[in-house]
Protein backbone atom coordinates (compact mmCIF):
# COMPACT_ATOMS: atom_id res chain seq x y z
CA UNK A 1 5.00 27.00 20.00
CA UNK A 2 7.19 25.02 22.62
CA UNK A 3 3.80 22.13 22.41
CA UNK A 4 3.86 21.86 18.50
CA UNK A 5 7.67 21.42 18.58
CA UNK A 6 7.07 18.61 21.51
CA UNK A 7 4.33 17.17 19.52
CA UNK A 8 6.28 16.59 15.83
CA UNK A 9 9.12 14.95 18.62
CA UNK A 10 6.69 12.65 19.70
CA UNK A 11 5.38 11.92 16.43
CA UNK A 12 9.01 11.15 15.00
CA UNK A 13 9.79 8.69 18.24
CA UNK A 14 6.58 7.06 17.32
CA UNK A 15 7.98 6.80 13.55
CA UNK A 16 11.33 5.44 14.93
CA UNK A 17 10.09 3.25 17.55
CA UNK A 18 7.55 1.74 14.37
CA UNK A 19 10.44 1.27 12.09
CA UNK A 20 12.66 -0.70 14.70
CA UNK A 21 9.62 -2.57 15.23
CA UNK A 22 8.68 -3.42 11.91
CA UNK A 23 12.85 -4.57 10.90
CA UNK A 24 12.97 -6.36 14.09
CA UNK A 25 9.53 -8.19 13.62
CA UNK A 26 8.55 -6.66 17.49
CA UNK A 27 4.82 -6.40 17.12
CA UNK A 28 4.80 -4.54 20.54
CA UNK A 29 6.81 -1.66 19.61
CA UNK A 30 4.78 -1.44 16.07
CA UNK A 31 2.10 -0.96 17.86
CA UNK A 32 3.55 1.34 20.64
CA UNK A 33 5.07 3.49 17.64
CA UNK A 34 1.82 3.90 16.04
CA UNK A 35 0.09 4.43 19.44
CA UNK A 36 2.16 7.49 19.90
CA UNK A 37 1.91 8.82 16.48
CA UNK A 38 -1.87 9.03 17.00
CA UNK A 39 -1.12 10.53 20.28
CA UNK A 40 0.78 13.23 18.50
CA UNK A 41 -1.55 13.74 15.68
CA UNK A 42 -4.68 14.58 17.90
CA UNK A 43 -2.61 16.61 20.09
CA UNK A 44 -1.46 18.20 16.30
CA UNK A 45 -4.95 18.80 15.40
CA UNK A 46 -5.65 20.19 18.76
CA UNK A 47 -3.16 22.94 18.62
CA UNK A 48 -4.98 24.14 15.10
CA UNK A 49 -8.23 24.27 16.56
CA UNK A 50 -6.55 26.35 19.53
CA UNK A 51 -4.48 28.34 16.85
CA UNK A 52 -7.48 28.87 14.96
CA UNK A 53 -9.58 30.22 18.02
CA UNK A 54 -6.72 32.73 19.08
CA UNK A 55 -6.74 33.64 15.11
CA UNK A 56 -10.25 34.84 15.36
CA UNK A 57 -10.59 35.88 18.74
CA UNK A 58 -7.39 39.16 17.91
């Protein structure tokens, strides 16, 4: 649980750090900000597949 609550954290910094980038015209932290929202989405989809193996396995 504690690495799905990390990974939606990371996924809103990402989000942030995107939005500060796109009002401030920083292409470097756009790109950061999406960089770690892709981060947090595989990591996302990781924890399903896991979630889903421990679902079948009890």
């Amino acid at each position: 649980m504690n690495d799905k609550v990390e990974n939606k954290a990371d996924e809103l910094k990402g989000r942030a750090k995107e939005a500060v980038g796109n009002a401030t015209d920083n292409e470097q932290w756009q790109a950061e900000g999406k960089a770690e929202q892709g981060t947090s989405h595989l990591k996302q989809a990781a924890e399903k597949v896991k979630d889903a193996f421990k679902s079948t396995k009890d």
